[in-house]
Protein backbone atom coordinates (compact mmCIF):
# COMPACT_ATOMS: atom_id res chain seq x y z
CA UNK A 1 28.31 26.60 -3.77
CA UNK A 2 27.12 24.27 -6.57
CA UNK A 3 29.37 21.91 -7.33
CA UNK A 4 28.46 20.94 -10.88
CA UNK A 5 26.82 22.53 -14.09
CA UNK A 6 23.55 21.34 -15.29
CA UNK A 7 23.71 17.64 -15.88
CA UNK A 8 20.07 17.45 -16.51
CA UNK A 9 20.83 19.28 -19.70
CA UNK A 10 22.62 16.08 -21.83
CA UNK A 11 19.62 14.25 -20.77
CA UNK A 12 17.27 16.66 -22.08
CA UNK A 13 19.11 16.84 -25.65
CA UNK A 14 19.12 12.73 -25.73
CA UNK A 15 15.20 12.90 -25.60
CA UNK A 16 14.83 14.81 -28.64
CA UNK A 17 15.48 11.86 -31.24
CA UNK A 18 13.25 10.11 -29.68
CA UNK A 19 10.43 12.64 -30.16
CA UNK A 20 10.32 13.20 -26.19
CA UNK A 21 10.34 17.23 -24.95
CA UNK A 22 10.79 18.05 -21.80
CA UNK A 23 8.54 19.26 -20.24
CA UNK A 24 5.68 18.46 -22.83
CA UNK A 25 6.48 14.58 -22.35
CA UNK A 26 8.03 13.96 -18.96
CA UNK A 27 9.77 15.89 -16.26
CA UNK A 28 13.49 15.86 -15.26
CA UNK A 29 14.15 16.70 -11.84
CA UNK A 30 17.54 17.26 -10.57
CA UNK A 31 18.15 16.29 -6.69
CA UNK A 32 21.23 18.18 -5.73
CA UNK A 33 19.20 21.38 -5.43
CA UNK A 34 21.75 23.90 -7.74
CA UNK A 35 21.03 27.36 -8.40
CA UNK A 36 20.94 27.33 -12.17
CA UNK A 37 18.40 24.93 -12.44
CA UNK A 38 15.91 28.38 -13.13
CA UNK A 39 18.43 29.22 -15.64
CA UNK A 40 18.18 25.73 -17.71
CA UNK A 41 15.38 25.67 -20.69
CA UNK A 42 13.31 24.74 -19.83
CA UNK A 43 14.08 25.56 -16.23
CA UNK A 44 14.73 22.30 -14.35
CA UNK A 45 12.68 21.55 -11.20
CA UNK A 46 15.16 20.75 -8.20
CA UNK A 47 15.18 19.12 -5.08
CA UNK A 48 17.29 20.32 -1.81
CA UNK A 49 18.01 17.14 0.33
CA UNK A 50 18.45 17.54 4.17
CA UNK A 51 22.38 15.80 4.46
CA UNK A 52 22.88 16.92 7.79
CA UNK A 53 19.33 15.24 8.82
CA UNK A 54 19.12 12.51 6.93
CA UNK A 55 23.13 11.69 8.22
CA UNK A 56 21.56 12.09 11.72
CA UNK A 57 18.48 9.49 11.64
CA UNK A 58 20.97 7.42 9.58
CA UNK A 59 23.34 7.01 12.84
CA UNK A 60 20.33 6.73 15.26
CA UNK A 61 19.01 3.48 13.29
CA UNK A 62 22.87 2.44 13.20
CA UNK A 63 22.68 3.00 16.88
CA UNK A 64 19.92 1.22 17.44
CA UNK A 65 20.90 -1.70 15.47
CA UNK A 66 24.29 -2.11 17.39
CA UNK A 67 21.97 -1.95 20.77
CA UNK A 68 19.63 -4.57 19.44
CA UNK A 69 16.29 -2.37 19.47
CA UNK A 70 14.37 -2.39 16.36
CA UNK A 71 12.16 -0.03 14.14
CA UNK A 72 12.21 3.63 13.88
CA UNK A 73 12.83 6.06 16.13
């Protein structure tokens, strides 16, 4: 479900005074991985982040912290 409309979109409009197009001058990439980002003009590039994964190495380094070891695992 995405939880939020395009909020690359304002961004995109605020460039335009200052002579900046997107994507002719830079790239705005959106990290929450939402649907419409084809649907955007131009169409936005998105990013999918791993939650689930990146909760679980989170709580292994916390765990490993507590038990005094060090470094990644």
């Amino acid at each position: 479900m995405e939880r939020r409309h395009n909020a690359a979109a304002p961004h995109q409009i605020a460039l335009q005074p200052l002579g900046l197009r997107v994507p002719q001058s830079l790239a705005v990439i959106d990290i929450d991985g939402i649907p419409s980002a084809a649907l955007a003009q131009p169409p936005l590039t998105t990013v999918v982040r791993d939650i689930d994964t990146i909760a679980r190495g989170l709580a292994r380094r916390i765990a490993h912290t507590l038990d005094g070891k060090t470094g990644r695992r």
